[in-house]
PDB file of N, CA and C in Angstrom:
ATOM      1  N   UNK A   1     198.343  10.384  70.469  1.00  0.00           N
ATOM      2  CA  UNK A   1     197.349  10.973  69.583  1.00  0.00           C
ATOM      3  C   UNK A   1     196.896   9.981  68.518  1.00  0.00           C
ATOM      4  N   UNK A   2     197.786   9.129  67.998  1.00  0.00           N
ATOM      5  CA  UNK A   2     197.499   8.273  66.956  1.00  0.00           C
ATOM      6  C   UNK A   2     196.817   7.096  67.269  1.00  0.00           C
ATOM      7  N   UNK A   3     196.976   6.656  68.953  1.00  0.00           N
ATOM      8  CA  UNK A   3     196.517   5.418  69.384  1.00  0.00           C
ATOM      9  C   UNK A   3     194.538   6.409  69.468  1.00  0.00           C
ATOM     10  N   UNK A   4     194.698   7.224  69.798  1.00  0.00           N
ATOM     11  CA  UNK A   4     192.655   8.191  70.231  1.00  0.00           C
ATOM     12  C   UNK A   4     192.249   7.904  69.037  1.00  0.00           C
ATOM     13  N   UNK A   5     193.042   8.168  67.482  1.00  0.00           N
ATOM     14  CA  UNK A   5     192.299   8.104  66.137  1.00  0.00           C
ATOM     15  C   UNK A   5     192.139   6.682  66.079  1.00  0.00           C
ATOM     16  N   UNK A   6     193.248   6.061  66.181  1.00  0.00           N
ATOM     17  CA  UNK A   6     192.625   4.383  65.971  1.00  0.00           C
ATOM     18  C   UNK A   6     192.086   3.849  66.595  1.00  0.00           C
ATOM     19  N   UNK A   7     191.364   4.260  67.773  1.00  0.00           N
ATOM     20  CA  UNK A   7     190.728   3.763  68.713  1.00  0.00           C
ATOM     21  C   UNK A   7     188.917   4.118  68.300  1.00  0.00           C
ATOM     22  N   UNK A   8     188.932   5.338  68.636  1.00  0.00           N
ATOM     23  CA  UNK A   8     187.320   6.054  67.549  1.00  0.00           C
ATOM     24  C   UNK A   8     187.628   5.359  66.461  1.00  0.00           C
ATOM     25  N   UNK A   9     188.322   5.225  65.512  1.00  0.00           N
ATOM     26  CA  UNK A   9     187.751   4.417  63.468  1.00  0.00           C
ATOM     27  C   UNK A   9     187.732   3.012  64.329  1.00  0.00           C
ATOM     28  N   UNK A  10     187.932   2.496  65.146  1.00  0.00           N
ATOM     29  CA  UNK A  10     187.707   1.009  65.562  1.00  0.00           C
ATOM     30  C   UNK A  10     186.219   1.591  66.141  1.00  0.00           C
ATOM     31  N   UNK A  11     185.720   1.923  67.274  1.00  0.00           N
ATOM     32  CA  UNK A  11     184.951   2.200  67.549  1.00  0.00           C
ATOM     33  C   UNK A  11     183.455   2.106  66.703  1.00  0.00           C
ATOM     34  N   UNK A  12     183.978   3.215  65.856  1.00  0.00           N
ATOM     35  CA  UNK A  12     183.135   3.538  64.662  1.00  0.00           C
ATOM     36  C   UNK A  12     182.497   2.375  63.542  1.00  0.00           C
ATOM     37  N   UNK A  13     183.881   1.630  63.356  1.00  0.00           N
ATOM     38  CA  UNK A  13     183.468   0.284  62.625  1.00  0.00           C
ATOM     39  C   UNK A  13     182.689  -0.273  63.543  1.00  0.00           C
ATOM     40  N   UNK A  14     182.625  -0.535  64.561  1.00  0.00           N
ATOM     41  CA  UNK A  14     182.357  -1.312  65.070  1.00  0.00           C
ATOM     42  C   UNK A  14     180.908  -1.340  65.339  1.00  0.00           C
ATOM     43  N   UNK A  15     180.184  -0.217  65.602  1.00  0.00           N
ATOM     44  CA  UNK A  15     178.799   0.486  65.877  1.00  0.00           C
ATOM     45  C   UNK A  15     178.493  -0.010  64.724  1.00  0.00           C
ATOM     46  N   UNK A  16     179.041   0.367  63.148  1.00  0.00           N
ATOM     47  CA  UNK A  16     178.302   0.536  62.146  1.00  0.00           C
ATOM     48  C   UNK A  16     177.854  -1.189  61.728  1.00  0.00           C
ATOM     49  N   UNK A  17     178.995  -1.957  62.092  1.00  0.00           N
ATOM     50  CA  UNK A  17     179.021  -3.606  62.216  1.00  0.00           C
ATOM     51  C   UNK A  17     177.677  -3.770  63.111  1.00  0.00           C
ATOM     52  N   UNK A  18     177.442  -3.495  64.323  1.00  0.00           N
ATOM     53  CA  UNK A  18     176.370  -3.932  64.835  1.00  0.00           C
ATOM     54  C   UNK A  18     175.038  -3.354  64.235  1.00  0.00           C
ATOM     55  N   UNK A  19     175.133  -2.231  63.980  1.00  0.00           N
ATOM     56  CA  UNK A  19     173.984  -1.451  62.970  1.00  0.00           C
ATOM     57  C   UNK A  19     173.756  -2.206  62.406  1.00  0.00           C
ATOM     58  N   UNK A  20     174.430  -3.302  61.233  1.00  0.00           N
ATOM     59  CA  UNK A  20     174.382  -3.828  59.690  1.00  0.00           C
ATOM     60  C   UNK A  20     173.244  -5.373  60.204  1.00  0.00           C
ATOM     61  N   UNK A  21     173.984  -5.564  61.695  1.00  0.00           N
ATOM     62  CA  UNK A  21     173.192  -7.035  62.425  1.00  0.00           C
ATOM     63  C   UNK A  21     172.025  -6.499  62.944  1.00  0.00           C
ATOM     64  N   UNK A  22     171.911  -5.597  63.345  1.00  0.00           N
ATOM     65  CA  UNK A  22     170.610  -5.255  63.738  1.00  0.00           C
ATOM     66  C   UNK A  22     169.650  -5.288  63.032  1.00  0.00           C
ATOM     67  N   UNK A  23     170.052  -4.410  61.824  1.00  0.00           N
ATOM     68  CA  UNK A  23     169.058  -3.873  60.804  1.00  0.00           C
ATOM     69  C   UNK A  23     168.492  -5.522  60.127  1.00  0.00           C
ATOM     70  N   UNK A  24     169.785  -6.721  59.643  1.00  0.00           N
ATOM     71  CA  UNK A  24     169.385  -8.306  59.502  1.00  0.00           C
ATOM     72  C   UNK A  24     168.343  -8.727  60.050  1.00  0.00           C
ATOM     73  N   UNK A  25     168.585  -8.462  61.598  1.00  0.00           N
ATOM     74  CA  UNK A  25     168.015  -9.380  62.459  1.00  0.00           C
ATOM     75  C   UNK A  25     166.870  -8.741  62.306  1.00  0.00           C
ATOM     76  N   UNK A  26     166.749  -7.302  62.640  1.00  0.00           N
ATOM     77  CA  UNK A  26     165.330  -6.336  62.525  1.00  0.00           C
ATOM     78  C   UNK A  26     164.524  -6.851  61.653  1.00  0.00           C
ATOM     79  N   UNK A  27     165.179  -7.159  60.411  1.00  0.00           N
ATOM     80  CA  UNK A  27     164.061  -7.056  58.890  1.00  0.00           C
ATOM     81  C   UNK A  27     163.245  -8.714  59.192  1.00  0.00           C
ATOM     82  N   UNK A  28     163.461  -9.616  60.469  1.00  0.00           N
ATOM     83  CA  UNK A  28     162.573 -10.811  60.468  1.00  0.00           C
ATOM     84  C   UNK A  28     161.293 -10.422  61.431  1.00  0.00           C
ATOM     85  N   UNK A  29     161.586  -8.910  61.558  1.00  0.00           N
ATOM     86  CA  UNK A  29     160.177  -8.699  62.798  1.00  0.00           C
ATOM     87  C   UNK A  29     159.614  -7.223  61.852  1.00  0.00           C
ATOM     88  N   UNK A  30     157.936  -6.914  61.312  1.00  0.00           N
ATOM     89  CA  UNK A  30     157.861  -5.744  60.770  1.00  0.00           C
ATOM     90  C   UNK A  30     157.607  -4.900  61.715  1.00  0.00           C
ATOM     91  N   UNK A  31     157.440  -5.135  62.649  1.00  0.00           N
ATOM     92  CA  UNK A  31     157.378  -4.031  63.859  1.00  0.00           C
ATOM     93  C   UNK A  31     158.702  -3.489  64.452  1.00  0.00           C
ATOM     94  N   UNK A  32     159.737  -4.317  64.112  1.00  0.00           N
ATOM     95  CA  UNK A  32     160.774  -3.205  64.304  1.00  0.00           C
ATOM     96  C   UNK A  32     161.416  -2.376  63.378  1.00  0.00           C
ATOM     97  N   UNK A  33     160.800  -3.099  61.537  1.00  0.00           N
ATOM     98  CA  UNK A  33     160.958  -1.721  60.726  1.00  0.00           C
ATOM     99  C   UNK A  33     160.477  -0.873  60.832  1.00  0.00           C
ATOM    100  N   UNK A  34     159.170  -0.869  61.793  1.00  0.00           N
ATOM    101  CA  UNK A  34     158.339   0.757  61.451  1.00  0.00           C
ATOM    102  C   UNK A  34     158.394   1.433  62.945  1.00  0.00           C
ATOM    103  N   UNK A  35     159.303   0.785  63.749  1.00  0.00           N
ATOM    104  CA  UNK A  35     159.684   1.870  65.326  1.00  0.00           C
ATOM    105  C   UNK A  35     160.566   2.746  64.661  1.00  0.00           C
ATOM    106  N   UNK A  36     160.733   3.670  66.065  1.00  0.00           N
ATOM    107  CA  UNK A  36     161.806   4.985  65.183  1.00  0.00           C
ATOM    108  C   UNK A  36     163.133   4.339  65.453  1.00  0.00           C
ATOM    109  N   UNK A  37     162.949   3.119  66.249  1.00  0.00           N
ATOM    110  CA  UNK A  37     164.585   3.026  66.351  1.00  0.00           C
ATOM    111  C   UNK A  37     165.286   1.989  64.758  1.00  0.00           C
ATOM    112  N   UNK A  38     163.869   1.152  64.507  1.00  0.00           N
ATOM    113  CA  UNK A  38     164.028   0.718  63.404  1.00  0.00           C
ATOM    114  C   UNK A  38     164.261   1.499  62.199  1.00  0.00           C
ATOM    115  N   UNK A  39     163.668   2.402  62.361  1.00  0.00           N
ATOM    116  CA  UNK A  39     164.101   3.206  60.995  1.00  0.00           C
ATOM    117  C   UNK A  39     164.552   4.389  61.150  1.00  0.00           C
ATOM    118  N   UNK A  40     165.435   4.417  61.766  1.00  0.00           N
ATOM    119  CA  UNK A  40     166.741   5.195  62.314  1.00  0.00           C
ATOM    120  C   UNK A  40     167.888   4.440  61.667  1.00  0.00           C
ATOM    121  N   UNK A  41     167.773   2.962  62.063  1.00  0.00           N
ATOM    122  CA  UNK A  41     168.817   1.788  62.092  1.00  0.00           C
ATOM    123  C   UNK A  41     169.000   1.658  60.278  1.00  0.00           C
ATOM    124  N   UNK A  42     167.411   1.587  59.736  1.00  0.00           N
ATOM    125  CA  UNK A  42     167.482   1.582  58.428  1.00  0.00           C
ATOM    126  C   UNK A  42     167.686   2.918  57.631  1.00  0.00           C
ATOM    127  N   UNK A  43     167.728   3.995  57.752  1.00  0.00           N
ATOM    128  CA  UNK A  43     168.540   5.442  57.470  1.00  0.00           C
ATOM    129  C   UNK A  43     169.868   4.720  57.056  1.00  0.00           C
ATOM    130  N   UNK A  44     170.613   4.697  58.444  1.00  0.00           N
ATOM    131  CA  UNK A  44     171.789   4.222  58.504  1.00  0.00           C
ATOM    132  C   UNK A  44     172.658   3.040  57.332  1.00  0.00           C
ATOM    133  N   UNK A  45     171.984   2.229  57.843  1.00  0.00           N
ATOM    134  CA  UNK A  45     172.065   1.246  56.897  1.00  0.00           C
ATOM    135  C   UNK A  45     172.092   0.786  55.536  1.00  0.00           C
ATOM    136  N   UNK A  46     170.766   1.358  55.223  1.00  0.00           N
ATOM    137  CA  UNK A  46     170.292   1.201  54.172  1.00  0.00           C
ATOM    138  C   UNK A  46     170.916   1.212  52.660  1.00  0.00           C
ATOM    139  N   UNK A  47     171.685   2.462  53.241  1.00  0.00           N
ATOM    140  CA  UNK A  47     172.331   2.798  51.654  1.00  0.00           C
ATOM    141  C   UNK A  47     173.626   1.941  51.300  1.00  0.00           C
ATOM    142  N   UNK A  48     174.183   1.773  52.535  1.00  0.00           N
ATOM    143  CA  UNK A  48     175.178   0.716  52.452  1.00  0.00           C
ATOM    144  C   UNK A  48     174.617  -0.781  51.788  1.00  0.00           C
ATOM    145  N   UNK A  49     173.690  -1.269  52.375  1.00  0.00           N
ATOM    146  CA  UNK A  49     173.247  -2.662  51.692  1.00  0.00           C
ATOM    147  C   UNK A  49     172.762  -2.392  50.509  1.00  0.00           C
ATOM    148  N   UNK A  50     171.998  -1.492  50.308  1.00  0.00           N
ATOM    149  CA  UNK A  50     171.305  -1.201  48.455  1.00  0.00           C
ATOM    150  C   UNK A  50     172.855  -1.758  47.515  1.00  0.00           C
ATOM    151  N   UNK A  51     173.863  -1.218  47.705  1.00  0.00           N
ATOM    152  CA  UNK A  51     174.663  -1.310  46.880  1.00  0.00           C
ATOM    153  C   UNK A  51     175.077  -2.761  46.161  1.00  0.00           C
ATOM    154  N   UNK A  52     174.862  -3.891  47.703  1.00  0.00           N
ATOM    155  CA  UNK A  52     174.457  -5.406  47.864  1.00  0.00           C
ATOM    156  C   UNK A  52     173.108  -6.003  47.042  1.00  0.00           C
ATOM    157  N   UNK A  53     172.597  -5.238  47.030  1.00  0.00           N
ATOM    158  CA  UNK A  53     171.098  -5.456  46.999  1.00  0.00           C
ATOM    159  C   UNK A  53     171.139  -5.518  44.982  1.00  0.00           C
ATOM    160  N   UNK A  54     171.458  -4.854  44.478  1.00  0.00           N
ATOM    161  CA  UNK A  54     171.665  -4.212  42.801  1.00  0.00           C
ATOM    162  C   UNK A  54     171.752  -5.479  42.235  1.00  0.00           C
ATOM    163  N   UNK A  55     173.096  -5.779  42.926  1.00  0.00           N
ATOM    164  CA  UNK A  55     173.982  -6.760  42.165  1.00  0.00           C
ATOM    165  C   UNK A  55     173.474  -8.499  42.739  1.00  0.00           C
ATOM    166  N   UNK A  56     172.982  -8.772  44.037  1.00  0.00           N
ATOM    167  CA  UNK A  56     172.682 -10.034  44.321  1.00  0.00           C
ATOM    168  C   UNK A  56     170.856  -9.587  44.416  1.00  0.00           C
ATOM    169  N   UNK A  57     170.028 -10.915  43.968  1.00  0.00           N
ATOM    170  CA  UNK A  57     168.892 -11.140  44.075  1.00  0.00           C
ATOM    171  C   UNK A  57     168.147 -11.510  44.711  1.00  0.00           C
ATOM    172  N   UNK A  58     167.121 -11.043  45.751  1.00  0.00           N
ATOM    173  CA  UNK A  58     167.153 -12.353  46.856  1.00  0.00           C
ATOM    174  C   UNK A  58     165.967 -13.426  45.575  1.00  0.00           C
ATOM    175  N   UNK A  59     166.572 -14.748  46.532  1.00  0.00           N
ATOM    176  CA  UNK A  59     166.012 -15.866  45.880  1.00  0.00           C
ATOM    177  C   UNK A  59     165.105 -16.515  46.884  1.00  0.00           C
ATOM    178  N   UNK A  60     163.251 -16.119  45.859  1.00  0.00           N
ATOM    179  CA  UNK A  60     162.600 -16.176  47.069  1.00  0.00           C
ATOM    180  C   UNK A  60     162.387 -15.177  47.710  1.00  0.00           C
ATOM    181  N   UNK A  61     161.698 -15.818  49.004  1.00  0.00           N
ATOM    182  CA  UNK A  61     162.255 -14.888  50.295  1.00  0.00           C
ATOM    183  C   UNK A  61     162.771 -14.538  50.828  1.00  0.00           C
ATOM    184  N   UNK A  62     164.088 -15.264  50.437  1.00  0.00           N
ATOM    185  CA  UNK A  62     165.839 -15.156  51.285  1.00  0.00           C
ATOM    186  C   UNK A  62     165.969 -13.955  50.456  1.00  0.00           C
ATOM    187  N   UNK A  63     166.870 -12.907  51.135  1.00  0.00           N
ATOM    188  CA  UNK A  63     167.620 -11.809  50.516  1.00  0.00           C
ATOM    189  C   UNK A  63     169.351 -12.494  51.214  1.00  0.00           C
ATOM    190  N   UNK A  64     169.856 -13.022  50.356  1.00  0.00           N
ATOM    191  CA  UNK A  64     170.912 -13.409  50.563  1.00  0.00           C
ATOM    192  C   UNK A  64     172.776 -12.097  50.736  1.00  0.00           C
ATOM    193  N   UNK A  65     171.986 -10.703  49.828  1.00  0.00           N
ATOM    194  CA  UNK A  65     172.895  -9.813  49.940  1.00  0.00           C
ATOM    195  C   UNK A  65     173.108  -9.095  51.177  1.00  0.00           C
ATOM    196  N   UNK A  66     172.595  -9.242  52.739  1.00  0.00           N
ATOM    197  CA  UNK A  66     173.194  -8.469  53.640  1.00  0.00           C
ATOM    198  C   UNK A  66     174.181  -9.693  54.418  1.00  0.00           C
ATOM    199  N   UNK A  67     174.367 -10.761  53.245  1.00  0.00           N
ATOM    200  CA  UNK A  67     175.530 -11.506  54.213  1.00  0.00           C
ATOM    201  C   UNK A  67     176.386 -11.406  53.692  1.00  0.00           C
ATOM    202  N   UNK A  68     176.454 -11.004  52.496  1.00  0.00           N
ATOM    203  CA  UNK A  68     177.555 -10.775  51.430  1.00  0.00           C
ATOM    204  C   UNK A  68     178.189  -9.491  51.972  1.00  0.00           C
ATOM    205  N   UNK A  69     176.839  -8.304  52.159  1.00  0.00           N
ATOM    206  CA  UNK A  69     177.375  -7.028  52.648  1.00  0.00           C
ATOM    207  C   UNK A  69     178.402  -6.958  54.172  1.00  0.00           C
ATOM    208  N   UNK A  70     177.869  -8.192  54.586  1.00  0.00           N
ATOM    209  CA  UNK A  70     178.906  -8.429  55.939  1.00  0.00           C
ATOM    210  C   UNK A  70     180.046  -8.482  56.119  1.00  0.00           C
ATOM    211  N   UNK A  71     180.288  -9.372  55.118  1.00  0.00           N
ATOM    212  CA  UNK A  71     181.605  -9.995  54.999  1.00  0.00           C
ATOM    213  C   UNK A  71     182.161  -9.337  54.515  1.00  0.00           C
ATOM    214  N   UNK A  72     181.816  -8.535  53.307  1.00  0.00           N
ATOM    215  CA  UNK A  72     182.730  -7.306  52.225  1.00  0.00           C
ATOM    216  C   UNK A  72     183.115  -6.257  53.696  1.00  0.00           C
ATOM    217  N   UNK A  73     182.041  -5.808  54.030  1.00  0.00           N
ATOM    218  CA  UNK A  73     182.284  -4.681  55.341  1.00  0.00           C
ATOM    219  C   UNK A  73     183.422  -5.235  56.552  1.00  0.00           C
ATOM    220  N   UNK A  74     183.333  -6.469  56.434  1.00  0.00           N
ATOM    221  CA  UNK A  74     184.343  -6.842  57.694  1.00  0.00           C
ATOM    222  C   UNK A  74     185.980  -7.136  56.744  1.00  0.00           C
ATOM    223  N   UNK A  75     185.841  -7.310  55.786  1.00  0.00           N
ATOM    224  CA  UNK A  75     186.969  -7.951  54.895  1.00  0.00           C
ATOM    225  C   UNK A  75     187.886  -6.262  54.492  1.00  0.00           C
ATOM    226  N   UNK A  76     186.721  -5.350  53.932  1.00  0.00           N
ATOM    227  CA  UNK A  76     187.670  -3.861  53.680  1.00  0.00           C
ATOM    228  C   UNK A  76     187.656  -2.737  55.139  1.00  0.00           C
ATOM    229  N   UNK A  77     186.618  -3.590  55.644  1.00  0.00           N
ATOM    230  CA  UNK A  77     186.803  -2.243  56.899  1.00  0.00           C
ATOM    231  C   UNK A  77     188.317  -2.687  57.978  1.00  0.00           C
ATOM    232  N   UNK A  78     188.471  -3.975  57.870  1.00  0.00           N
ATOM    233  CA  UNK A  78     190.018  -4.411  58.738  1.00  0.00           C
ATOM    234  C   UNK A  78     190.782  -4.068  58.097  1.00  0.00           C
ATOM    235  N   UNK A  79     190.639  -4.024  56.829  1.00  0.00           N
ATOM    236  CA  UNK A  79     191.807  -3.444  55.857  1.00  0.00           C
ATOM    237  C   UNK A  79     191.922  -1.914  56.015  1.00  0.00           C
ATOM    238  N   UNK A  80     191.066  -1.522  55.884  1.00  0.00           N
ATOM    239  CA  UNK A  80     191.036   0.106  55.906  1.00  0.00           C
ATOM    240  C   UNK A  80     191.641   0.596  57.379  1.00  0.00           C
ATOM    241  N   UNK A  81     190.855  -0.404  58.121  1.00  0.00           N
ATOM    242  CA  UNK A  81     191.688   0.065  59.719  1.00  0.00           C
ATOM    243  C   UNK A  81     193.560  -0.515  59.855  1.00  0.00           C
ATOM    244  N   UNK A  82     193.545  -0.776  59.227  1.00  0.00           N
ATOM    245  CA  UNK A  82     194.992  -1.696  59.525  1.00  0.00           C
ATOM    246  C   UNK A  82     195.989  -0.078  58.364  1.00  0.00           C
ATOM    247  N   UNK A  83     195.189  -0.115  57.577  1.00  0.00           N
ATOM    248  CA  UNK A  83     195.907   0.957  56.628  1.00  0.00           C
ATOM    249  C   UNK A  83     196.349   2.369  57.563  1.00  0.00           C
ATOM    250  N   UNK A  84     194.991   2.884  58.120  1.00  0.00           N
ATOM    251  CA  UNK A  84     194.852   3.663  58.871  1.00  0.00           C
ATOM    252  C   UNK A  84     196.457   3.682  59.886  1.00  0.00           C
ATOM    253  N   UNK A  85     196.492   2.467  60.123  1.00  0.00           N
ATOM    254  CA  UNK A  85     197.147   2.368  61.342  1.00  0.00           C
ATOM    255  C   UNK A  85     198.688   2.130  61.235  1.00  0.00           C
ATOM    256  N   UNK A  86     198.794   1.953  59.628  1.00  0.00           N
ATOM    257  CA  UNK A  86     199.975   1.979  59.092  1.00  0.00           C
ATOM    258  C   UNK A  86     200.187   3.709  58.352  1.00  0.00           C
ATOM    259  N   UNK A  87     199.566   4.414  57.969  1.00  0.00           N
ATOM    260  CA  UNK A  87     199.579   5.430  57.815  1.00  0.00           C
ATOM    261  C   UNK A  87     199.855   5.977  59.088  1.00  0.00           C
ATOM    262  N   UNK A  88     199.600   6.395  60.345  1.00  0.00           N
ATOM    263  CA  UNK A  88     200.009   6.981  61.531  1.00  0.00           C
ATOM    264  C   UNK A  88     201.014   6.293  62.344  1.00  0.00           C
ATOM    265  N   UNK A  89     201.904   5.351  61.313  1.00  0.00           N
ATOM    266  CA  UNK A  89     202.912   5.104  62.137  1.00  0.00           C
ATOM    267  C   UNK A  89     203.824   6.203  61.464  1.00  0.00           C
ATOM    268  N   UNK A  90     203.764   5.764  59.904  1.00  0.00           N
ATOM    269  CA  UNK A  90     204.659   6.779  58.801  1.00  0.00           C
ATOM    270  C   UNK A  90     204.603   7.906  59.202  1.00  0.00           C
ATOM    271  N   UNK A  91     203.503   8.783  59.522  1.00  0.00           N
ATOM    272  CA  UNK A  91     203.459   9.863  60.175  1.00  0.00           C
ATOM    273  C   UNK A  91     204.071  10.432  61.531  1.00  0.00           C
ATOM    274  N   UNK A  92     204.400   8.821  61.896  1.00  0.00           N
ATOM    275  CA  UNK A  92     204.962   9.225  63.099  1.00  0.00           C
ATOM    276  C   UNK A  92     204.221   9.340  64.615  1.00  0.00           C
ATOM    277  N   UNK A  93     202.887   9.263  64.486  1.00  0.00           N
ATOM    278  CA  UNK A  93     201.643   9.386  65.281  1.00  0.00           C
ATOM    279  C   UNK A  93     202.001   8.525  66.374  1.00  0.00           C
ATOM    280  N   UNK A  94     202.547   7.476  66.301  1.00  0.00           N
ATOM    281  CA  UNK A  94     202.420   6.368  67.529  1.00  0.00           C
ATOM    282  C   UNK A  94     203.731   6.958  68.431  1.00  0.00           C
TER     283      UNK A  94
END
């Protein structure tokens, strides 16, 4: 039971990780911000990078905060999954 939960929150990170590259890669074409899949992707997204966005400036034309947002997302989301996964041992789950 404990290996199905850590398997979906891996899963899950993992979608939302490619979401975060998509939406990057998306924002160098304006025709894929204004498809529905583009702004579906940016729904998603969006609110997560704003938070990036506050605090770093882009300089220029560079928006330098969805690489920052990357790395923060890959740096607490392994953490959070590793926690996860230490919590359902304590529990006994594995």
């Amino acid at each position: 039971m404990g290996t199905n939960i850590l398997v979906v929150a891996d899963y899950i990170y993992d979608i939302y990780y490619w979401l975060i590259l998509i939406n990057i890669f998306g924002s160098w074409f304006p025709q894929f911000q204004t498809s529905k899949i583009g702004s579906m992707v940016g729904r998603l997204v969006n609110p997560y990078l704003s938070i990036f966005r506050k605090f770093i400036p882009p300089l220029g034309m560079i928006d330098f905060s969805p690489i920052v947002a990357i790395f923060a997302y890959s740096f607490i989301g392994r953490f959070a999954l590793e926690g996860l996964r230490q919590l359902l041992i304590m529990l006994g789950a594995f």
